[in-house]
C-alpha atoms as a PDB file:
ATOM      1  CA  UNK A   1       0.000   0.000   0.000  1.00  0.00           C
ATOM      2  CA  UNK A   2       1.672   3.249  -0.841  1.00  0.00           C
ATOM      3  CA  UNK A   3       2.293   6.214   1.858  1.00  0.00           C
ATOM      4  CA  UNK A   4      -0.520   8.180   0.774  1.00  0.00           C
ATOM      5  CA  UNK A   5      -3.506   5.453   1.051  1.00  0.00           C
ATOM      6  CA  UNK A   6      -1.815   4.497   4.143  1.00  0.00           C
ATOM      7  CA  UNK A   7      -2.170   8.133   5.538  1.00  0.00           C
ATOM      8  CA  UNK A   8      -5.636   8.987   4.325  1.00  0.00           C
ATOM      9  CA  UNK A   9      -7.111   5.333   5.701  1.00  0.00           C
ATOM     10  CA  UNK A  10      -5.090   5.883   8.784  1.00  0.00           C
ATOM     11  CA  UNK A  11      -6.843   9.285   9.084  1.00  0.00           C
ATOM     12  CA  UNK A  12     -10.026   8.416   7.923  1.00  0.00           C
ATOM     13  CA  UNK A  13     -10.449   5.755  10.384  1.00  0.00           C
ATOM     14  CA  UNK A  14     -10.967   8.380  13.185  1.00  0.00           C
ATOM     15  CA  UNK A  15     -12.725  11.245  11.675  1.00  0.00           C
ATOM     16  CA  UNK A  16     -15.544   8.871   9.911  1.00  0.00           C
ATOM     17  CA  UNK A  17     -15.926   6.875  13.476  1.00  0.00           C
ATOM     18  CA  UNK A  18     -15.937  10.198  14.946  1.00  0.00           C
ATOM     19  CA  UNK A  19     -18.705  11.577  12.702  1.00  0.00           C
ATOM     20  CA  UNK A  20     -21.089   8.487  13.073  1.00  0.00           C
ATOM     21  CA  UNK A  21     -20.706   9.008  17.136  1.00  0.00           C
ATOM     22  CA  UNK A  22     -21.495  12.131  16.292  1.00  0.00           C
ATOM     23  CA  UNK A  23     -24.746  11.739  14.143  1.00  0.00           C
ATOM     24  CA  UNK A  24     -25.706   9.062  16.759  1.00  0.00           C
ATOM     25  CA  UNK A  25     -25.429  11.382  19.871  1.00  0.00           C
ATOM     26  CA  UNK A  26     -26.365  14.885  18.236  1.00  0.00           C
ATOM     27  CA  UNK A  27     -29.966  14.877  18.942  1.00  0.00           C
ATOM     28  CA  UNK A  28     -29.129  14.288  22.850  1.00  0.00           C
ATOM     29  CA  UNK A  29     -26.473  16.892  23.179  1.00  0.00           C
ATOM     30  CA  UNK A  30     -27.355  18.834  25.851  1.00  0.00           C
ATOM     31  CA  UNK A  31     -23.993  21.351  26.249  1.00  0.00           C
ATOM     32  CA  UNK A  32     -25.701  24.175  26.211  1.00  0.00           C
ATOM     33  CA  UNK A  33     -28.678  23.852  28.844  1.00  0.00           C
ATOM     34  CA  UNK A  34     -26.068  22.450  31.824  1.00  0.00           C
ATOM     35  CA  UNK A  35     -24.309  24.552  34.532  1.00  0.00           C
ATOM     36  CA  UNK A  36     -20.781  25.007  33.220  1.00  0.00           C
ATOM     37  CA  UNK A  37     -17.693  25.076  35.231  1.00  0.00           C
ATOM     38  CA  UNK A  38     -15.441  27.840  34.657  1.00  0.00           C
ATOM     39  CA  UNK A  39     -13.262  28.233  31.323  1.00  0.00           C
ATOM     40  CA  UNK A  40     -16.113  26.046  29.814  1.00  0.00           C
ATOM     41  CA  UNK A  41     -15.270  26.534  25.914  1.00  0.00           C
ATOM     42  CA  UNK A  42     -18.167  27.536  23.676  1.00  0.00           C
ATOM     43  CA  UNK A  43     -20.033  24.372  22.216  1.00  0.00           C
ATOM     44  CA  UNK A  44     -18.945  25.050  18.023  1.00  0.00           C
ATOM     45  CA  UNK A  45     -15.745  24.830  19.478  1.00  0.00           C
ATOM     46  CA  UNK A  46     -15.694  21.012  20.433  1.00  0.00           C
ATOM     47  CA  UNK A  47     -16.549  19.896  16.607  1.00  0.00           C
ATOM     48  CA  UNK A  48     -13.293  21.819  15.370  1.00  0.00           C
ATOM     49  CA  UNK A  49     -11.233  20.795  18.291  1.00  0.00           C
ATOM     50  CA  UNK A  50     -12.251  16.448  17.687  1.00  0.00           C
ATOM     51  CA  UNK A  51     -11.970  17.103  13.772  1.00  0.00           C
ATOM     52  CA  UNK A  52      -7.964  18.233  14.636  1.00  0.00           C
ATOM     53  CA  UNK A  53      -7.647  15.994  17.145  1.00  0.00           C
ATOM     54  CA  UNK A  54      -8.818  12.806  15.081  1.00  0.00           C
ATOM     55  CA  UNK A  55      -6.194  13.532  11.841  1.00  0.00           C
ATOM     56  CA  UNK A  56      -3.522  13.994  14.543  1.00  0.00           C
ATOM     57  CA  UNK A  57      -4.244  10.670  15.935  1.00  0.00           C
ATOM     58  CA  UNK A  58      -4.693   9.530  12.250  1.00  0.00           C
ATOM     59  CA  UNK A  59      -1.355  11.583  10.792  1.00  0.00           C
ATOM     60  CA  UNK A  60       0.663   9.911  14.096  1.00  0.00           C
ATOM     61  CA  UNK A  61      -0.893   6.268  13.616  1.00  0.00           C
ATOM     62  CA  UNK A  62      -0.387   6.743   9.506  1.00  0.00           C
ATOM     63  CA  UNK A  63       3.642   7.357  10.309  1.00  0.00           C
ATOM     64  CA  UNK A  64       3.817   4.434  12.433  1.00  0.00           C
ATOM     65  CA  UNK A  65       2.257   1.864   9.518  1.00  0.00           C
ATOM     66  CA  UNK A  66       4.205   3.745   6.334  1.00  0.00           C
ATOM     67  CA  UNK A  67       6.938   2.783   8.390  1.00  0.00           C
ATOM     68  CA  UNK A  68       6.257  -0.760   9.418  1.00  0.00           C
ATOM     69  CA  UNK A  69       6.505   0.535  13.177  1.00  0.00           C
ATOM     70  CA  UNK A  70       3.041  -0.812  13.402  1.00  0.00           C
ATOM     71  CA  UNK A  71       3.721  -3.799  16.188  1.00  0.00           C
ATOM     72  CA  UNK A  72      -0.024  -5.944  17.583  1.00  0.00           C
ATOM     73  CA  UNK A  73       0.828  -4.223  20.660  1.00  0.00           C
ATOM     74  CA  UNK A  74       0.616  -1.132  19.281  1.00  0.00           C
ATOM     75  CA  UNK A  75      -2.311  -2.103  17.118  1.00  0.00           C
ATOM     76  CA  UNK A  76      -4.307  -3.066  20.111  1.00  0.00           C
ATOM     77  CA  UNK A  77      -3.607   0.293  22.370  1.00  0.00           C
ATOM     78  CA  UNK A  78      -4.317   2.383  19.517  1.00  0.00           C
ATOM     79  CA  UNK A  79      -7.779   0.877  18.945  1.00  0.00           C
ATOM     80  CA  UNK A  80      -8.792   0.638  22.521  1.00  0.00           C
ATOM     81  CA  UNK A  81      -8.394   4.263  23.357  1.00  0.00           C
ATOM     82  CA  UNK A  82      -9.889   4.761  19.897  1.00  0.00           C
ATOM     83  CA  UNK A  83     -13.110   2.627  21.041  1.00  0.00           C
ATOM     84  CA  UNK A  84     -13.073   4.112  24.926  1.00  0.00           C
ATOM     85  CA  UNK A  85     -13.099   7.493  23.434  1.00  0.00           C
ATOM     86  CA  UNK A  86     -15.903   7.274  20.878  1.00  0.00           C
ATOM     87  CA  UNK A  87     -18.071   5.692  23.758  1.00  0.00           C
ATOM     88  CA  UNK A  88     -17.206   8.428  26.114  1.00  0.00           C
ATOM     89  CA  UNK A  89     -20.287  10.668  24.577  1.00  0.00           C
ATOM     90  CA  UNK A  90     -22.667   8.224  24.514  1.00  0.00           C
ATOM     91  CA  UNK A  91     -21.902   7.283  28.107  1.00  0.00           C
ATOM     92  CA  UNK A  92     -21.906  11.489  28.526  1.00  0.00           C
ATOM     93  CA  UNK A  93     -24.934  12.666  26.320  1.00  0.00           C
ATOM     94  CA  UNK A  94     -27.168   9.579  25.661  1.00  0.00           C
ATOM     95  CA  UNK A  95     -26.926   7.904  28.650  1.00  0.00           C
ATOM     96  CA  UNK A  96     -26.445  10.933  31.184  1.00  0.00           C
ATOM     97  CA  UNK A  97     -23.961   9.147  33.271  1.00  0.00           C
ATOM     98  CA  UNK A  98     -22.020  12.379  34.138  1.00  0.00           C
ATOM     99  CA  UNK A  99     -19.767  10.231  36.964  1.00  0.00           C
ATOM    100  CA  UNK A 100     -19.715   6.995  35.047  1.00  0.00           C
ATOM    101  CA  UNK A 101     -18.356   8.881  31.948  1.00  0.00           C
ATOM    102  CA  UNK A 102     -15.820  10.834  34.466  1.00  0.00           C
ATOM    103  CA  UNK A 103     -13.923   7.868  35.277  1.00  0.00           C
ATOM    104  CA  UNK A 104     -14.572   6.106  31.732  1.00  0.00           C
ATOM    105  CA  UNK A 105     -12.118   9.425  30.314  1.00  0.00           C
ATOM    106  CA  UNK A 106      -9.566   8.975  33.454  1.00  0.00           C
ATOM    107  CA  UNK A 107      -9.574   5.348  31.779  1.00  0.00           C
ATOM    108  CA  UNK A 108      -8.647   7.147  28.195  1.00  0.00           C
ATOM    109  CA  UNK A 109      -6.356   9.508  29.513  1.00  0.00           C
ATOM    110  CA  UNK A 110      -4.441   6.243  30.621  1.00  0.00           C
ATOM    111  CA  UNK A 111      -4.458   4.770  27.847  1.00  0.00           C
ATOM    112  CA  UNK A 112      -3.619   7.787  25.927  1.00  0.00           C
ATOM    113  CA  UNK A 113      -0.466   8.257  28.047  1.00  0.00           C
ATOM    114  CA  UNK A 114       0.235   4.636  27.255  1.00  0.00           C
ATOM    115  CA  UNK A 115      -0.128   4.969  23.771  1.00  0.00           C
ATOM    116  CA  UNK A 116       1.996   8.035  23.826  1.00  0.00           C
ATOM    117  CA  UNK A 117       4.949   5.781  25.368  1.00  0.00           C
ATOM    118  CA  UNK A 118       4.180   3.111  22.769  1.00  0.00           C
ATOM    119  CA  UNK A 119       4.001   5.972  19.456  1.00  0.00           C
ATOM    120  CA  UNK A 120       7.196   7.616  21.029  1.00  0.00           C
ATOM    121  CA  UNK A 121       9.208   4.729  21.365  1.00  0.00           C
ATOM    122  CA  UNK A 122       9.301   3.512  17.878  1.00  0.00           C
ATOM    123  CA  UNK A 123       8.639   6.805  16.377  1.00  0.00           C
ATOM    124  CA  UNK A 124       9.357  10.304  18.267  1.00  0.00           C
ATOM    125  CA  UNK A 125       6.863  12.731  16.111  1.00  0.00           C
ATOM    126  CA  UNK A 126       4.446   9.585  15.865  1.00  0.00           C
ATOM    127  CA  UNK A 127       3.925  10.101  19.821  1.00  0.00           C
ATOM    128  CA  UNK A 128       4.392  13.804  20.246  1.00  0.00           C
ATOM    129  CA  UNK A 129       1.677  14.525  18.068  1.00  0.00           C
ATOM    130  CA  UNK A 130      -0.613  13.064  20.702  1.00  0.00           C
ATOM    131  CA  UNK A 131       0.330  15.235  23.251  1.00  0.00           C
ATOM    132  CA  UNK A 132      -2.617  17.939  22.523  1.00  0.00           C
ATOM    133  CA  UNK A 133      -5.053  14.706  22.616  1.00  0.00           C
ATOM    134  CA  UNK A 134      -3.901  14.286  25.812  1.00  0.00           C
ATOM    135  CA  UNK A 135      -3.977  17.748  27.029  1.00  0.00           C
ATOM    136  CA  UNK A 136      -7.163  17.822  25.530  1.00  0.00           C
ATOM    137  CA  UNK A 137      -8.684  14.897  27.444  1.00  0.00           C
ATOM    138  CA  UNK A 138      -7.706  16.222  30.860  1.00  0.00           C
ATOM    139  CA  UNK A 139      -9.262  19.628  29.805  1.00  0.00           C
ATOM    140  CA  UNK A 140     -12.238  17.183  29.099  1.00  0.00           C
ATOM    141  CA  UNK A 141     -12.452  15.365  32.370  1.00  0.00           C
ATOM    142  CA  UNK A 142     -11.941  18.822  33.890  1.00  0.00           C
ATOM    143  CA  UNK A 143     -15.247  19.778  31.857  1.00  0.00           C
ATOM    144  CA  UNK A 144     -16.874  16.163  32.827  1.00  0.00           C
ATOM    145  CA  UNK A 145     -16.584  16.520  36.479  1.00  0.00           C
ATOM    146  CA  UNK A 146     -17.569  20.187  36.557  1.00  0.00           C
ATOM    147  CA  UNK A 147     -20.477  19.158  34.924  1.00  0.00           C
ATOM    148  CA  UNK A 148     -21.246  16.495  36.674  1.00  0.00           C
ATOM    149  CA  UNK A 149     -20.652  18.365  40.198  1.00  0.00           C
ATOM    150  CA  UNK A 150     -22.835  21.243  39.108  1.00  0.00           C
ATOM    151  CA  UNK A 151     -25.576  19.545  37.733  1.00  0.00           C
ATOM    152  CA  UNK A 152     -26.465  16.366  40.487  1.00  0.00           C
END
């Protein structure tokens, strides 16, 4: 597979998993109508931020395979925060389990950090590049709790 089908697959994966959470979860998106905590970004922000997010992830994961850095082990991390992060609105919006989907993103920011380690071992820019999915994340669980803490 050449470099470029590699890339836009790798980022595809993530923005088109992304967009069906996002068509699945739209209609129970509440943002707006919950007590914020402070520094509470304004909700057309969070599309743009994800969108960014989800080709870093898929620029990061795409330099790993055009390089054959891509080990099982690696495989398997990627895809599990992958699959704990698209369930984290669902838990959030659809299900309103403001607590439950607390701890469910302290479980993705670990395996984010782990996945970091795992990028940035065989490939330096591979796992730097998910450094603002990270920061991201803990702004996000930040965000959860607040929510969660203002609105029981």
């Amino acid at each position: 597979m050449s470099n470029l089908k590699i890339y836009v697959k790798s980022i595809l994966i993530p923005l088109i998993l992304g967009a069906i959470v996002s068509f699945i979860t739209y209609q129970f998106i509440d943002y707006n109508s919950l007590e914020q905590p402070p520094l509470s970004p304004p909700s057309f922000l969070f599309p743009v931020v994800w969108t960014i997010l989800y080709t870093l992830m898929g620029v990061s994961y795409g330099i790993l395979k055009s390089n054959g850095l891509v080990t099982l082990e690696i495989k398997l991390i990627y895809y599990l925060q992958l699959a704990v992060n698209l369930l984290w609105p669902i838990a959030f919006f659809v299900l309103e389990w403001r607590l439950f989907a607390f701890i469910w993103l302290l479980l993705l920011i670990i395996l984010i950090v782990i996945m970091i380690i795992k990028f940035y071992n065989q490939n330096k820019l591979a796992g730097l590049l998910q450094i603002p999915y990270l920061v991201w994340c803990i702004f996000a669980a930040y965000l959860n709790f607040g929510v969660y803490y203002l609105n029981r």
